[in-house]
Every structure is written in structure tokens, then in C-alpha cells.
Protein backbone atom coordinates (compact mmCIF):
# COMPACT_ATOMS: atom_id res chain seq x y z
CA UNK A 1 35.08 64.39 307.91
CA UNK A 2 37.58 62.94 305.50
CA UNK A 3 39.46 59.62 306.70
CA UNK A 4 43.07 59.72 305.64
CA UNK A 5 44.42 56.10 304.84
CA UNK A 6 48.20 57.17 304.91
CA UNK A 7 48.79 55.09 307.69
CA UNK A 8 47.57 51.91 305.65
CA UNK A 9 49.76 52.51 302.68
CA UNK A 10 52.35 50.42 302.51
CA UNK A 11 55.44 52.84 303.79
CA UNK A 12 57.93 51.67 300.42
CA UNK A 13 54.77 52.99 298.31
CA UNK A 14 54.44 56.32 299.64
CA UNK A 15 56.73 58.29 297.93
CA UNK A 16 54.45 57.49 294.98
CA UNK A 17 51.95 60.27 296.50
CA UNK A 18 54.42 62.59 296.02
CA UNK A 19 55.48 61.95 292.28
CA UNK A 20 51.62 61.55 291.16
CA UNK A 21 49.98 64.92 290.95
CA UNK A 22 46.66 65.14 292.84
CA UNK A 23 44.78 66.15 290.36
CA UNK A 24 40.74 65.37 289.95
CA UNK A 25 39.73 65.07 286.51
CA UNK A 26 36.87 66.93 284.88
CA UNK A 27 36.21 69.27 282.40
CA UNK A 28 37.95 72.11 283.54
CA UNK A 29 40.95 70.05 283.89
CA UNK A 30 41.81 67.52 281.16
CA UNK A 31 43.04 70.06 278.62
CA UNK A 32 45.63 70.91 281.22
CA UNK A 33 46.11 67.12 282.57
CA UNK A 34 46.65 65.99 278.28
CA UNK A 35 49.50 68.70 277.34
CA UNK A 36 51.36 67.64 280.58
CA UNK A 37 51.48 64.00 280.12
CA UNK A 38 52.23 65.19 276.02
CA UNK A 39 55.82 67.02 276.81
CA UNK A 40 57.64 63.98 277.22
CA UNK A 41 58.79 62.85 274.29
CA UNK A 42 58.19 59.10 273.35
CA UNK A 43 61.05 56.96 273.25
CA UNK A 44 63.01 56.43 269.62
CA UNK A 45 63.39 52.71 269.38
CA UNK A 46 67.29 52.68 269.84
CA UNK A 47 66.68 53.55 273.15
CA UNK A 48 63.85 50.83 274.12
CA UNK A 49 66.80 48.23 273.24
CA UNK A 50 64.17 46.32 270.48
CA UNK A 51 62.77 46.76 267.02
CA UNK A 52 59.72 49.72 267.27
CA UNK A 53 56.70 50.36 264.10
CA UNK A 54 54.12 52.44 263.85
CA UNK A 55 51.51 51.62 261.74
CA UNK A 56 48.21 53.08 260.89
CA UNK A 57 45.00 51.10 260.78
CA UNK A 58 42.38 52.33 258.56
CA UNK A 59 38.49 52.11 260.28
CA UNK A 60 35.68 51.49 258.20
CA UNK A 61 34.30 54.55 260.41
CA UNK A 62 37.40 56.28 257.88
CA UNK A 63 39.54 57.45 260.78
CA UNK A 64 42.87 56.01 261.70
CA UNK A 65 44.45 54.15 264.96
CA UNK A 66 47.61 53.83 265.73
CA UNK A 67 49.24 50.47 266.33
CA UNK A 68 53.14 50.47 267.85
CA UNK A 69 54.83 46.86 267.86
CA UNK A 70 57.55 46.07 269.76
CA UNK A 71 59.70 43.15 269.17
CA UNK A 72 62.90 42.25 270.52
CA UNK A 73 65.94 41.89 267.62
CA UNK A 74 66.19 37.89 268.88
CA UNK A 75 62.71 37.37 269.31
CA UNK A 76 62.09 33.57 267.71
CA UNK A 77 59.61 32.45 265.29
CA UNK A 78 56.07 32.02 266.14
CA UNK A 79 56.26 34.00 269.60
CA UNK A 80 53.36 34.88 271.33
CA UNK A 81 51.84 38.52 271.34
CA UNK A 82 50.21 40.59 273.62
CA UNK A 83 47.60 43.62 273.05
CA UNK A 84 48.37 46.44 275.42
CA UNK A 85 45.69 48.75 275.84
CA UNK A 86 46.97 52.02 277.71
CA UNK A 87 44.86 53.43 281.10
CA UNK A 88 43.79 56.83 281.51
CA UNK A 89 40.41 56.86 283.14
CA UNK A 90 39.43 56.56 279.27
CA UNK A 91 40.00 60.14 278.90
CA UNK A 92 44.05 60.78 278.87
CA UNK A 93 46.95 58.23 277.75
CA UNK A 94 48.67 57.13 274.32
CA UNK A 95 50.61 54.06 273.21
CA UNK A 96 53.56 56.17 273.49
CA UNK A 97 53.37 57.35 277.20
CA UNK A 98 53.26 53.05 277.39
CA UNK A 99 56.22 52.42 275.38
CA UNK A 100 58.78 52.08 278.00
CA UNK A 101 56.88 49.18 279.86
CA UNK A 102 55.65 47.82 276.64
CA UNK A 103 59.55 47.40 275.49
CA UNK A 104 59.93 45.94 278.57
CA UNK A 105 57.01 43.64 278.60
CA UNK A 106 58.17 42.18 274.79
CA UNK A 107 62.08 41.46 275.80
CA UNK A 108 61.27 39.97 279.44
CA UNK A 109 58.90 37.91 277.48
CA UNK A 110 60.87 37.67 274.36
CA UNK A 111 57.34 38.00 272.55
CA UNK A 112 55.76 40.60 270.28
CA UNK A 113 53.68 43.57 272.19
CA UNK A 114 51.45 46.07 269.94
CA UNK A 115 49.89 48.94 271.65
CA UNK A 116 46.84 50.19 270.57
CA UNK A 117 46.10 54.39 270.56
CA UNK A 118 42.68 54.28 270.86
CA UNK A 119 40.34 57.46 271.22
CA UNK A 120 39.98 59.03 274.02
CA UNK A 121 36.37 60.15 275.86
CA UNK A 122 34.92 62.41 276.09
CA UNK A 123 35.77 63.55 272.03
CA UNK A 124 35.01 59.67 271.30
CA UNK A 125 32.34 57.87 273.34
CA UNK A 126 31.62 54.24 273.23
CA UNK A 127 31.85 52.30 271.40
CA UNK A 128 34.85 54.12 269.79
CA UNK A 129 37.10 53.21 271.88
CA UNK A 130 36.75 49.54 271.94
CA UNK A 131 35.51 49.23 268.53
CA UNK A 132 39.27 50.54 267.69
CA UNK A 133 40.42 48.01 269.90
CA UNK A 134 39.15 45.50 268.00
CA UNK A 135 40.32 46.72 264.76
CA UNK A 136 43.54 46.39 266.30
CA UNK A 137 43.18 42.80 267.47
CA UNK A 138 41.67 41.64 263.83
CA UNK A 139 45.02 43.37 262.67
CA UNK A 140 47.26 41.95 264.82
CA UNK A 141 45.96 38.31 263.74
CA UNK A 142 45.41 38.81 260.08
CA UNK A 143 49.06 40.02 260.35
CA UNK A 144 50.40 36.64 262.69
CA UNK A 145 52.56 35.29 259.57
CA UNK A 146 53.98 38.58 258.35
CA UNK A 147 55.10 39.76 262.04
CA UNK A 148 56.01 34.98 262.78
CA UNK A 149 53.98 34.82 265.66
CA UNK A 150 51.66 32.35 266.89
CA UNK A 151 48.03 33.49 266.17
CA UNK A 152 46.99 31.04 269.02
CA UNK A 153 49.13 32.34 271.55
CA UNK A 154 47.66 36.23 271.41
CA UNK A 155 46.80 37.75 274.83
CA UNK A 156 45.26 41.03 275.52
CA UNK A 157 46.14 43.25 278.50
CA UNK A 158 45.52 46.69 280.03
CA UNK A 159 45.77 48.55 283.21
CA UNK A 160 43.30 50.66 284.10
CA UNK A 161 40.41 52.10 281.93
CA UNK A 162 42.64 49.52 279.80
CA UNK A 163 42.22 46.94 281.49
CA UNK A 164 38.58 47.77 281.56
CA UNK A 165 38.82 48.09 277.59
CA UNK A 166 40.46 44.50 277.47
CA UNK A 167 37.99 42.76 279.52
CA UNK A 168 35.42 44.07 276.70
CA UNK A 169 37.01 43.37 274.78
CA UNK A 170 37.32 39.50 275.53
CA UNK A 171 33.67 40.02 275.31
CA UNK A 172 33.29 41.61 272.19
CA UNK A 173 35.42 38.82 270.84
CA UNK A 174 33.53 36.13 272.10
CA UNK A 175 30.24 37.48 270.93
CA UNK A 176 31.30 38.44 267.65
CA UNK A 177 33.28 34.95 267.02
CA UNK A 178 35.98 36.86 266.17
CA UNK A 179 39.99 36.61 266.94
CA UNK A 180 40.98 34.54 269.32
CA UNK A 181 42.36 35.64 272.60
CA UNK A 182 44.58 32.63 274.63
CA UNK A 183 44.37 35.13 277.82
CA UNK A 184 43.54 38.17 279.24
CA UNK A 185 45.35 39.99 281.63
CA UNK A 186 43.67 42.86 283.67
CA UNK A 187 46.06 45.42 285.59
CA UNK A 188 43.64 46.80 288.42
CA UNK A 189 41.32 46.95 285.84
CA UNK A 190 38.00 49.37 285.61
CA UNK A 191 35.07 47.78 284.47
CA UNK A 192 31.87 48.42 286.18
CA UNK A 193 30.28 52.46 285.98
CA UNK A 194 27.98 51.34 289.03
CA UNK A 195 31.20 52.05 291.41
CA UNK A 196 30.54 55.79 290.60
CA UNK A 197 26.93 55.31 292.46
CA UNK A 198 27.82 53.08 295.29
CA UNK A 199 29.55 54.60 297.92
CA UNK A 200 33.58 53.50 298.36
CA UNK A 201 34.52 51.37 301.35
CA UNK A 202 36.31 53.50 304.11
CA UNK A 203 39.82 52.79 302.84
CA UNK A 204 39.52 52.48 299.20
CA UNK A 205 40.00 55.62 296.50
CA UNK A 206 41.39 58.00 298.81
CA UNK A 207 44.84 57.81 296.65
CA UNK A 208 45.38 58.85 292.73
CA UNK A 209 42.28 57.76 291.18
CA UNK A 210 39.02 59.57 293.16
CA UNK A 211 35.63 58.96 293.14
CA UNK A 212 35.09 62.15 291.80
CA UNK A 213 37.55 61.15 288.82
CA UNK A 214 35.65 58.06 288.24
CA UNK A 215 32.98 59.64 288.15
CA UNK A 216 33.98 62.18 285.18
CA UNK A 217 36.00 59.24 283.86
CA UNK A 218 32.69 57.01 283.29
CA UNK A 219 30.50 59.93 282.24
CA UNK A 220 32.95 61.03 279.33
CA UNK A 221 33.01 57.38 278.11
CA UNK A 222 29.11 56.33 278.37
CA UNK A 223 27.86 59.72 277.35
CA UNK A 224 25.34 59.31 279.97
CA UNK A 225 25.97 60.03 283.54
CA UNK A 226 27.29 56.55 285.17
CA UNK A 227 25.41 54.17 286.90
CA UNK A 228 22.42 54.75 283.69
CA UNK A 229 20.44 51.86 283.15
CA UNK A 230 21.35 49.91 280.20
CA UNK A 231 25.03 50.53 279.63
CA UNK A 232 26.61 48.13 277.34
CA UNK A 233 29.07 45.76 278.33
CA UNK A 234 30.96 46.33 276.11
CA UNK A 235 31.64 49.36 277.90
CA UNK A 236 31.28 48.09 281.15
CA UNK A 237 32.94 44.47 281.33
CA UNK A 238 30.47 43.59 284.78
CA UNK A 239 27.20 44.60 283.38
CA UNK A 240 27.93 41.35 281.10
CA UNK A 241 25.21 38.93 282.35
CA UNK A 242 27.00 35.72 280.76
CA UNK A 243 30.61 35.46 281.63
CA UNK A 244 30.83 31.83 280.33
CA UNK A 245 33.60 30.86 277.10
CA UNK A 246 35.88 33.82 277.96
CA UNK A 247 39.84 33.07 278.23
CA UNK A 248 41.60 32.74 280.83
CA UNK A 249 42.20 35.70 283.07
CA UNK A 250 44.94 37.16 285.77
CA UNK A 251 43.52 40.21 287.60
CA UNK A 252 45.82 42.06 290.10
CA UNK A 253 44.45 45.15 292.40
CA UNK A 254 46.11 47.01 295.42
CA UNK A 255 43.82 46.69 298.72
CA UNK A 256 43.07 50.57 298.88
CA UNK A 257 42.27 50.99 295.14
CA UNK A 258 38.66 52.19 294.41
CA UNK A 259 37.99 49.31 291.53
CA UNK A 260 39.33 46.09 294.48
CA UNK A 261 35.37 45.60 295.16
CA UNK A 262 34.67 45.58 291.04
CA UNK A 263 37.31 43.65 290.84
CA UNK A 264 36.99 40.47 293.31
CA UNK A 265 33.55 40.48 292.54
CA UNK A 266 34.49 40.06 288.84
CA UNK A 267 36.65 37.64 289.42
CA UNK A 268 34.24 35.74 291.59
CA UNK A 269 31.61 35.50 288.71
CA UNK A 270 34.14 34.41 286.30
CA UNK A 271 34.99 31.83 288.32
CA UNK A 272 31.25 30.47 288.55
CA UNK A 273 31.08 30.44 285.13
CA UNK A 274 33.59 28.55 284.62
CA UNK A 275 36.52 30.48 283.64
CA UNK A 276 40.15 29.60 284.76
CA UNK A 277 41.06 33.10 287.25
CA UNK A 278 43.93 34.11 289.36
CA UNK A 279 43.90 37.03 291.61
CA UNK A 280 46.25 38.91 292.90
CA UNK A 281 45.12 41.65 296.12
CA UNK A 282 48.15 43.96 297.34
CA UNK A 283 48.00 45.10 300.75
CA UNK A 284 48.77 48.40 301.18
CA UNK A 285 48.70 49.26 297.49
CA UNK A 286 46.92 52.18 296.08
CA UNK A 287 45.52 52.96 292.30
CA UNK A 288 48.52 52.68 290.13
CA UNK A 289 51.00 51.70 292.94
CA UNK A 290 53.41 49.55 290.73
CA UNK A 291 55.02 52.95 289.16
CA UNK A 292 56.82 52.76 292.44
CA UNK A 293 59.29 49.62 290.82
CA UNK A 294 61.51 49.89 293.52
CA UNK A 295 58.73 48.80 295.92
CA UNK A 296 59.30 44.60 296.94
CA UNK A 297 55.02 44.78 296.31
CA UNK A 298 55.76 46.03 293.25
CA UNK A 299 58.48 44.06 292.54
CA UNK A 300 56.56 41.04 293.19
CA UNK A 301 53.19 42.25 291.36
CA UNK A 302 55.79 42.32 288.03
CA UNK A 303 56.93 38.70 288.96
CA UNK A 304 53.86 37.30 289.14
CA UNK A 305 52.46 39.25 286.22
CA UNK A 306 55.37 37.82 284.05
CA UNK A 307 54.80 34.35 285.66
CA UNK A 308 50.85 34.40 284.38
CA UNK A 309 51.96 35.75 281.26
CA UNK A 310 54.27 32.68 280.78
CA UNK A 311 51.68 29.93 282.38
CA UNK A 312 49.31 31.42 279.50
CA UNK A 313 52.10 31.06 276.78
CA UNK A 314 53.25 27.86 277.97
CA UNK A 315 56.95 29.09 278.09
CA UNK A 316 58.10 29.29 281.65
């Protein structure tokens, strides 16, 4: 019998259930998911309220990702930056379904944000996805003077399947001595496949994101069915053995969200190794609950967000 967890949702967020379709993800039903979430129109920059580029990053692989920066028309000289990397259960989501709340994000901070389109599972299985990542980090520092910011003041952040992407891509940094990151900032973030084989505690994944999703979600991405032996981490941020020399990290998760176990325990082995953590658990918050900004959780998840973001940058 199936336990409904209504009754534990917090009663401002439950109006959420009704805007979010209920669909489950899988093969049958991506095609159809995609062209929905692609007949809004992204936002022209006029009406984001800052300055909005697109640029095109040429791989060595020969394809192309997209890149959108958004900067306010006052931001100041050497600002920080943030890399957004968009959710989607790896397998929907652009930069430009982001742009609203990555305008946002830039003037609140009064910094530069640059949202990376990376390629979407299942047509692109790891390590496309993060590799383009990547690209788009090496970009976004090799371009610090032309865009006046502070290369040393560069965080990476993602919700989601992108805030599983970010926390790889801390690691991918690390390992390759590559860019430096100051901090990285993980939106109930999805990082470990071996959810999809462990069974969900009674009130977790009931709400928006399914184990049945995650389960698709993980296959498309590994191109193996999830929960294999010998996934990469950089697929799969918590099948990283060494967590040590990583930056700094917020992580924020609602209570009833299928990744909160994933996620504390994360957090807890970032913390042994050293790393500088703050976590955030929202009671009564499903998968994706902060689309509900009227909510006061919601509300305060964005205030303390912003607050990490300006610990991290040293400007609030």
C-alpha cells in the first residue's frame, strides 16, 4: 500500500503539487516532457533588468555549448561569478528555462552568473555532460579580465542533477589541477546512483521527483543501469573515495526529498575530511519546493542561500 505524505508537507508548499505535473520520466515520456518545458520562450535581456550573452564554446570533442552570462548594468569591477548548472534529472533543462533565477541570482548579488547548456542524457552520457561543464569553467576563467571579475572569487552552483554536476565537478577540478573554484553551492543536489537501489525512507520521494524517475534519470546518464559497480565520480559526486582539498560547500535539501539521505551523508563525509560545510534541512519541503517563492521556507531557503553566497565572496 502506498503511504501518502500530504499531511507532512508543509501546508504554504502544497499548492506546488498542483502547478508541477506528475509526470514519471522514462522513455516513453521525455520527448513529450522536452517540447513542454521548450514552448516558453526564454526571456530577451530587457526584460531580466541586466546585460544577457550568449556565447558558444567550441569542444575539442568539435561540438558546441552554450554559455549565457548575466551581469547587472552596475555590476563593479572584479565581481565575483558563479557557474549555474541547470537540473533536470540530467535528461531535460536548458540555461534558458534558468534565466529568470539566474538574472536574479547576478543583481541580488551584484556579481556575474554564466549558465552552462550542457547535454542532456540519455543522447549524451557521461562524461559529456560534465566534461562540457568544465569547458565552461576553463572559459569562464580564461575570460576573468575581459568580463572584470575576480578569477579567485568563482563559485559553482546547481540544483538538482545540477547540483549533482557541480559537486563533480569540484572534483574534476581538483583532480585535474585545474580552475579554481572559491565555493560550491549544491541546491538539493543529486549525486549518488546507489539511491536508485536502496529503498527510500517512508516519507521521502513521494513528491515531484520519484524513485522511478531517478531511476531512468541515473540510467540515461551512466549508460549502465544505476547502482553498477564502478561508476565514476565524476558522475556520481559520493562514489568519490577522497573528499579532502575540495572548496567550501552550502548544501540545502527539503526533509521529504528523495536525495536528503545522499545528501547529509555527503555532507557528513565532507566534513571528516576536512572541508568547511553548511547544511540546510527544510521540514516539510519536497523535491524542488522553493518554486513555491511565496512560501516563508522558501523565502528563507533564498536568504540563506544569498547569505552563503556572500560569506563565500566576502561581501556581506
Amino acid at each position: 500500500m502506498k503511504v501518502s505524505t500530504l499531511d507532512l508537507v508543509d501546508p504554504e508548499l502544497l499548492p506546488g503539487l498542483e502547478m508541477l505535473p506528475a509526470f514519471t520520466f522514462n522513455a516513453e515520456t521525455l520527448g513529450q516532457i522536452r517540447q513542454m518545458m521548450g514552448l516558453r520562450p526564454a526571456p530577451q535581456a530587457e526584460e531580466l533588468g541586466c546585460v544577457m550573452e550568449r556565447h558558444q564554446l567550441p569542444s575539442p570533442e568539435g561540438h558546441e555549448v552554450l554559455v549565457v552570462v548575466y551581469r547587472p548594468h552596475d555590476m563593479p569591477a572584479q565581481a565575483p561569478a558563479i557557474l549555474h548548472i541547470h537540473g533536470g534529472g540530467y535528461v531535460i533543462g536548458s540555461a534558458d528555462t534558468m534565466s529568470l533565477a539566474s538574472a536574479a541570482l547576478a543583481l541580488e548579488l551584484n556579481c556575474l552568473v554564466a549558465s552552462v547548456d550542457y547535454r542532456l542524457a540519455p543522447d549524451t552520457v557521461h562524461p559529456g555532460p560534465v566534461e562540457d561543464c568544465y569547458l565552461a569553467l576553463q572559459w569562464l576563467h580564461a575570460q576573468a579580465d575581459a568580463f572584470s571579475i575576480d578569477a579567485a572569487r568563482i563559485a559553482i552552483t546547481g540544483e538538482s542533477a545540477g547540483g549533482g554536476l557541480a559537486a563533480a565537478l569540484a572534483l574534476l577540478a581538483r583532480d585535474r589541477d585545474g580552475p579554481a573554484i572559491c565555493h560550491q553551492h549544491l541546491i538539493y543536489p543529486m549525486i549518488d546512483d546507489r539511491t536508485c537501489r536502496e529503498s527510500a525512507g517512508p516519507n521521502t520521494g513521494h513528491h515531484v521527483w520519484t524513485p522511478e524517475s531517478n531511476v531512468f534519470g541515473w540510467t540515461s546518464l551512466l549508460g549502465v543501469p544505476a547502482g553498477s559497480a564502478g561508476v565514476s565520480p565524476y558522475a556520481a559526486a559520493s562514489r568519490a573515495e577522497d573528499l579532502s582539498g575540495l572548496p567550501p560547500a552550502f548544501i540545502a535539501v527539503g526533509a521529504l526529498d528523495l536525495f536528503m539521505e545522499e545528501d547529509i551523508d555527503y555532507t557528513r563525509r565532507l566534513t571528516r575530511a576536512g572541508v568547511p560545510v553548511e547544511l540546510h534541512v527544510y521540514p516539510g519541503a519536497y523535491h524542488g519546493f522553493d518554486m513555491v517563492s511565496d512560501a516563508a521556507i522558501s523565502r528563507q531557503a533564498r536568504m540563506n542561500s544569498l547569505a552563503a553566497f556572500g560569506r563565500a565572496f566576502n561581501c556581506r
